[in-house]
Protein backbone atom coordinates (compact mmCIF):
# COMPACT_ATOMS: atom_id res chain seq x y z
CA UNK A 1 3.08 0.98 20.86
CA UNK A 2 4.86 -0.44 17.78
CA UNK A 3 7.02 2.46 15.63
CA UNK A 4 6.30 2.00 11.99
CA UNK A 5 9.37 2.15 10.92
CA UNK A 6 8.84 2.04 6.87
CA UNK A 7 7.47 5.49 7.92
CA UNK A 8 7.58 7.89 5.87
CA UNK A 9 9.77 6.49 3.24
CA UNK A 10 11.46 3.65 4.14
CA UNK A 11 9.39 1.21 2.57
CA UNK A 12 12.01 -0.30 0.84
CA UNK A 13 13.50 -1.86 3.82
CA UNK A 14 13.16 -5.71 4.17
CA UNK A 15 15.38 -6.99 6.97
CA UNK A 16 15.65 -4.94 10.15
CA UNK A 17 16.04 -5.82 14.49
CA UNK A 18 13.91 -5.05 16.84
CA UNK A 19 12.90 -5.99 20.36
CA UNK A 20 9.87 -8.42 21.27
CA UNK A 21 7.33 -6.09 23.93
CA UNK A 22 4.55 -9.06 23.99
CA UNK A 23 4.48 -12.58 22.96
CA UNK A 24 1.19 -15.06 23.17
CA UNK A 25 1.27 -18.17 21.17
CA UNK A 26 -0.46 -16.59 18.52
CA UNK A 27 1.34 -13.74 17.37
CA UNK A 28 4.48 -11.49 18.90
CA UNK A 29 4.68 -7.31 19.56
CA UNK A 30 7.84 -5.52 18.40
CA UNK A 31 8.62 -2.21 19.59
CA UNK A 32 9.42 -1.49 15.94
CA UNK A 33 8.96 -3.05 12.53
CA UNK A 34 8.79 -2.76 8.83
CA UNK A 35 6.06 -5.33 8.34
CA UNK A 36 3.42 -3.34 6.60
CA UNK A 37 -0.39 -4.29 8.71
CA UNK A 38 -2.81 -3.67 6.14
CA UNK A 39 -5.04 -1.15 4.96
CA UNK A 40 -5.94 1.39 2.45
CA UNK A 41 -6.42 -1.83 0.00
CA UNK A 42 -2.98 -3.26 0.83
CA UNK A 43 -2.55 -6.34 2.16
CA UNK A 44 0.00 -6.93 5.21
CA UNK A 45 3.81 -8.55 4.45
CA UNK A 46 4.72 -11.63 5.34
CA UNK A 47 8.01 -12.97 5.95
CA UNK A 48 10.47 -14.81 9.09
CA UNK A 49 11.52 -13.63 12.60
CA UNK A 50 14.28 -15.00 13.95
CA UNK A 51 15.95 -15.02 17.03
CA UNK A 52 18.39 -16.99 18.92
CA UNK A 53 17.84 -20.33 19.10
CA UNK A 54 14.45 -20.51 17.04
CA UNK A 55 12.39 -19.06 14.27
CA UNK A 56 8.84 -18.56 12.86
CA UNK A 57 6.91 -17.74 9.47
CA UNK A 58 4.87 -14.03 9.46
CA UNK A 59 1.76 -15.14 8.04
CA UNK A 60 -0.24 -11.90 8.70
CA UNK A 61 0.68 -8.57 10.30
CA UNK A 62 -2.45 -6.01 11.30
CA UNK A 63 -2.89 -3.20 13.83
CA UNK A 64 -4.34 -3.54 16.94
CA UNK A 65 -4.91 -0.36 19.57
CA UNK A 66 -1.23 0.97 18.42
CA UNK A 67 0.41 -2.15 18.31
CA UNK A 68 1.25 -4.20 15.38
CA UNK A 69 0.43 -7.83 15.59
CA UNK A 70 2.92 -10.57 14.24
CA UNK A 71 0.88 -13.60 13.73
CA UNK A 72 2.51 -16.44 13.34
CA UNK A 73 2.63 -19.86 11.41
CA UNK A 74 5.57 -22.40 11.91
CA UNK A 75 7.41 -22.10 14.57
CA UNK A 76 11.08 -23.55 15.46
CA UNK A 77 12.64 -23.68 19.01
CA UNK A 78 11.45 -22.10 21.97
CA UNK A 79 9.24 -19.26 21.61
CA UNK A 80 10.40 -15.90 22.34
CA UNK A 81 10.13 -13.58 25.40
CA UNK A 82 9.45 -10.13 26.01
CA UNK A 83 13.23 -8.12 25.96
CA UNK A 84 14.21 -10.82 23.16
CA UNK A 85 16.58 -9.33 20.44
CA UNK A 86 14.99 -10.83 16.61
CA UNK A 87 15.80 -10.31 12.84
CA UNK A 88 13.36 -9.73 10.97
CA UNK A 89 13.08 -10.20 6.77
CA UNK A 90 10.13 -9.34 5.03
CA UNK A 91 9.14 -11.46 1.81
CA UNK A 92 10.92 -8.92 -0.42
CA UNK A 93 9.10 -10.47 -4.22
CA UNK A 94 6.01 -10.32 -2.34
CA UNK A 95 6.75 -6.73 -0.89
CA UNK A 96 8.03 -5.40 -4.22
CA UNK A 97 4.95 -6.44 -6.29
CA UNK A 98 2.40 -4.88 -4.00
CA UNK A 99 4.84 -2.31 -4.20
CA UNK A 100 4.35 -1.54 -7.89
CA UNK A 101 0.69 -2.42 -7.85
CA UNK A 102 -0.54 0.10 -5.43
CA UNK A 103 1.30 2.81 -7.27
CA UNK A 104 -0.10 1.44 -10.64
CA UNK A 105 -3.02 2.18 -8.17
CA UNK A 106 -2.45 5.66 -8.13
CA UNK A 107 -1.85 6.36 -11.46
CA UNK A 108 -4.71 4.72 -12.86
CA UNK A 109 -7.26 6.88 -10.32
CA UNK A 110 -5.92 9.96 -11.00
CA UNK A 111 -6.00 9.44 -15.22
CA UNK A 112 -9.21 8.32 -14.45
CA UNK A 113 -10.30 11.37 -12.76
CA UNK A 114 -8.80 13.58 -14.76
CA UNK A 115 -9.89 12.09 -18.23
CA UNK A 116 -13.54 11.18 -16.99
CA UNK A 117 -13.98 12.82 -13.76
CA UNK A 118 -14.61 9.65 -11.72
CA UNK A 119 -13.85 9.39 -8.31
CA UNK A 120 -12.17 6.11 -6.57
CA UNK A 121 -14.70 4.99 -3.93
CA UNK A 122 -12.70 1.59 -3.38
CA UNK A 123 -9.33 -0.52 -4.31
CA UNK A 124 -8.04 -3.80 -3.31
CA UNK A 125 -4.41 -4.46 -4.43
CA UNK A 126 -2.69 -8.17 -4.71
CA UNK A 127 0.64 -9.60 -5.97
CA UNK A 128 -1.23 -10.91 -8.93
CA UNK A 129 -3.33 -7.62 -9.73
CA UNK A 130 -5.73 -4.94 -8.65
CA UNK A 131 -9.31 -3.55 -8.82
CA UNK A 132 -10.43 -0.22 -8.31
CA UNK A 133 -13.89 1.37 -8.46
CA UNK A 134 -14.85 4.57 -9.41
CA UNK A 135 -18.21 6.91 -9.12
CA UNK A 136 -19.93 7.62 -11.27
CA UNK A 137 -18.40 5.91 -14.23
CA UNK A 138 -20.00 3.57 -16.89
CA UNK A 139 -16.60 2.61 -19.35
CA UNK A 140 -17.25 1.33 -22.58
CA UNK A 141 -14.06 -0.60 -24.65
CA UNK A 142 -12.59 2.99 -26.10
CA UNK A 143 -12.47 4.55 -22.63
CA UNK A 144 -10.88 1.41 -21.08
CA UNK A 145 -8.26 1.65 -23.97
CA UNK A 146 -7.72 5.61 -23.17
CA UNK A 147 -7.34 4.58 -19.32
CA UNK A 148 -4.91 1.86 -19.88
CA UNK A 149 -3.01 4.05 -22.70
CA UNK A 150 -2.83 7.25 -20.44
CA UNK A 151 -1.90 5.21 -17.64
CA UNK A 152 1.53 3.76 -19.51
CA UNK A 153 2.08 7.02 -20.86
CA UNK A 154 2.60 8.38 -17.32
CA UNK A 155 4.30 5.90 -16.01
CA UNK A 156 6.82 5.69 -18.88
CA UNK A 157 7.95 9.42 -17.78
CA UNK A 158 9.58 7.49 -14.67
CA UNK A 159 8.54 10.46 -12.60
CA UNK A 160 10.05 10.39 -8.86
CA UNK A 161 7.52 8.78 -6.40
CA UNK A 162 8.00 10.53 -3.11
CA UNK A 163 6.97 9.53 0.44
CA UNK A 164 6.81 12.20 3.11
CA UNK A 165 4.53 13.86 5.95
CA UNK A 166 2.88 17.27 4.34
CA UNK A 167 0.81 19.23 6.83
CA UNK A 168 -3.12 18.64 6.74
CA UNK A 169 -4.09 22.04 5.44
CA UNK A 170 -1.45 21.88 2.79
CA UNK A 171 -2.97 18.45 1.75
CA UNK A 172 -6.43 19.52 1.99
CA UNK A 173 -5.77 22.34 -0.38
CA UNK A 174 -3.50 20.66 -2.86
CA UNK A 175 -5.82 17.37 -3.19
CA UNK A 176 -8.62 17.66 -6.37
CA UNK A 177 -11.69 16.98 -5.16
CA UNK A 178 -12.82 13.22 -5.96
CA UNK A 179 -8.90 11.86 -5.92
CA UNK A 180 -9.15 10.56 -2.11
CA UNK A 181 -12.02 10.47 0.68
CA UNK A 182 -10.25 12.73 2.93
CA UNK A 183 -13.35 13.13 5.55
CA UNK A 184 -12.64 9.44 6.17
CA UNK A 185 -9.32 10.27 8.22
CA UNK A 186 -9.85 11.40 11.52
CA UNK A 187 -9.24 15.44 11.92
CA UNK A 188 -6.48 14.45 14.84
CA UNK A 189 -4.60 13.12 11.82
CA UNK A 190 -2.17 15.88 11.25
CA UNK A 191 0.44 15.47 9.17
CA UNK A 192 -0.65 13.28 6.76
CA UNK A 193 1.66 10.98 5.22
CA UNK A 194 0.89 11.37 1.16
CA UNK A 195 2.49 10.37 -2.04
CA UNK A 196 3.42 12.21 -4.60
CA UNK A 197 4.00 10.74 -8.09
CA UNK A 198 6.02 13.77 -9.82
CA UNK A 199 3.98 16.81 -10.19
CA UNK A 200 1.41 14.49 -11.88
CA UNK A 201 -0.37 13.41 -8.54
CA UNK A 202 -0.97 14.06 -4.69
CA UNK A 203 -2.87 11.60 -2.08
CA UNK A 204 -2.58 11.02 1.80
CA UNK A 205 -1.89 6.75 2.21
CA UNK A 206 -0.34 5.02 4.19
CA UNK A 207 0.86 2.39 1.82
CA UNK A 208 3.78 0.61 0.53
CA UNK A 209 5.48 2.13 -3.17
CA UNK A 210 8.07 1.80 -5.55
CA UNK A 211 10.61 5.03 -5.64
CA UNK A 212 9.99 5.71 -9.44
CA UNK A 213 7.50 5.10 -11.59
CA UNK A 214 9.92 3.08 -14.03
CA UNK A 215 9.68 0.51 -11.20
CA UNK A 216 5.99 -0.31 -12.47
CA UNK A 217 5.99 -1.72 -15.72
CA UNK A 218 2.98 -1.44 -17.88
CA UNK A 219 -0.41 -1.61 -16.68
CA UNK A 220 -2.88 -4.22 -18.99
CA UNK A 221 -6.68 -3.50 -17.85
CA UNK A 222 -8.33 -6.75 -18.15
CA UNK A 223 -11.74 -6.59 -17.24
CA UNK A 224 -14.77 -4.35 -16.47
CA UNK A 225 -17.52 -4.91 -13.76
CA UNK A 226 -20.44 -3.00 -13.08
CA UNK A 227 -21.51 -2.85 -9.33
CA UNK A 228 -24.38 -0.67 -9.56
CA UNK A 229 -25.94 2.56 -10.34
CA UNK A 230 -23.07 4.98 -12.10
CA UNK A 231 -20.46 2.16 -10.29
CA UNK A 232 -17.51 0.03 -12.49
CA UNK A 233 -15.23 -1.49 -11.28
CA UNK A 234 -11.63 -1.84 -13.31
CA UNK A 235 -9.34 -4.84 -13.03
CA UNK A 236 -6.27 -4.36 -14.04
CA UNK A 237 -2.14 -6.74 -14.13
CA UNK A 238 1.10 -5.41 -14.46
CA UNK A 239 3.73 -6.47 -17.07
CA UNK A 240 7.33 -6.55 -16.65
């Protein structure tokens, strides 16, 4: 089983060693590693490995039965064995926008619940920008203004984004109903690893996020989608 190491809060971390457990031609197993696998809207890092006397490019990471999968692209020298000692560094740009867009995430759904009571049902994150959709919700141009406004309000308080592991019950309690789909994580799940953006907002994810909201910048909604009944979708960039 692979240790996420960026677990709780050491998602900041971009070069770290570890020890290879599995190897195929396809991808290698570390016993640790701070390559976040996807999920919860994130994509996975990529990066290097390397180890002595060869290298390779990270061109996906996901989870597989406890493991964490490697995948790899290029690859230099001989390939690795199990036991083998590697270095590995994690696309830190890449890493640091995704970063700052999934806790622009996080921001925006909560000032979106609060201000119009509309739940996030879905979210995809990139380096370039973000969607998120929310139920039920039909935004006209003065309520995407008040989202995007209320949005860089908060985040201009540079409130303290921490990462930890809260008890279940705790979480359950302290959650609002509609800010996260909490019957979607398995009951075994206990702690939960949640974020919390000041005193401003709470949610259970397992995602990657800046350490203060001053990291963000400023959040420019740029377009509106409808995807049903009582279903937009927001799209949304980040400026420096």
């Amino acid at each position: 089983m692979t240790e996420l190491r960026y677990l709780p809060d050491a998602d900041g971390v971009t070069e770290f060693e570890a020890t290879v457990t599995e190897a195929t031609d396809d991808y290698l197993v570390l016993d640790g590693t701070y390559f976040y696998p996807g999920g919860g809207g994130q994509p996975p890092d990529r990066g290097v490995l390397f180890w002595d006397g060869g290298r390779a490019t990270v061109v996906d990471a996901e989870k597989n039965h406890g493991d964490v999968r490697h995948h790899l692209g290029g690859v230099e020298g001989d390939r690795p064995e199990a036991g083998t000692t590697i270095t590995g560094r994690i696309d830190g740009d890449r890493r640091e926008r995704l970063r700052r867009m999934h806790t622009a995430q996080h921001v925006v759904s909560r000032v979106v619940l609060d201000a119009f009571g509309a739940a996030t049902v879905g979210n995809q994150v990139s380096v370039d920008g973000a969607r998120i959709d929310f139920e039920p919700a039909a935004f006209d141009d003065e309520a995407l203004s008040t989202i995007e406004r209320r949005s860089n309000e908060v985040i201009g308080q540079d409130l303290t984004v921490e990462k930890g592991e809260r008890p279940r019950e705790a979480v359950e309690n302290a959650v609002p109903e509609g800010r996260t789909q909490l019957d979607l994580i398995p009951e075994h799940v206990d702690p939960l690893r949640v974020v919390a953006v000041g005193d401003f907002d709470l949610c259970p994810c397992g995602g990657t996020h800046v350490d203060r909201l001053g990291d963000v910048g400023r959040v420019r909604i740029t377009n509106r989608v409808s995807k049903g009944e009582d279903v937009d979708r927001i799209e949304y960039e980040l400026e420096p």
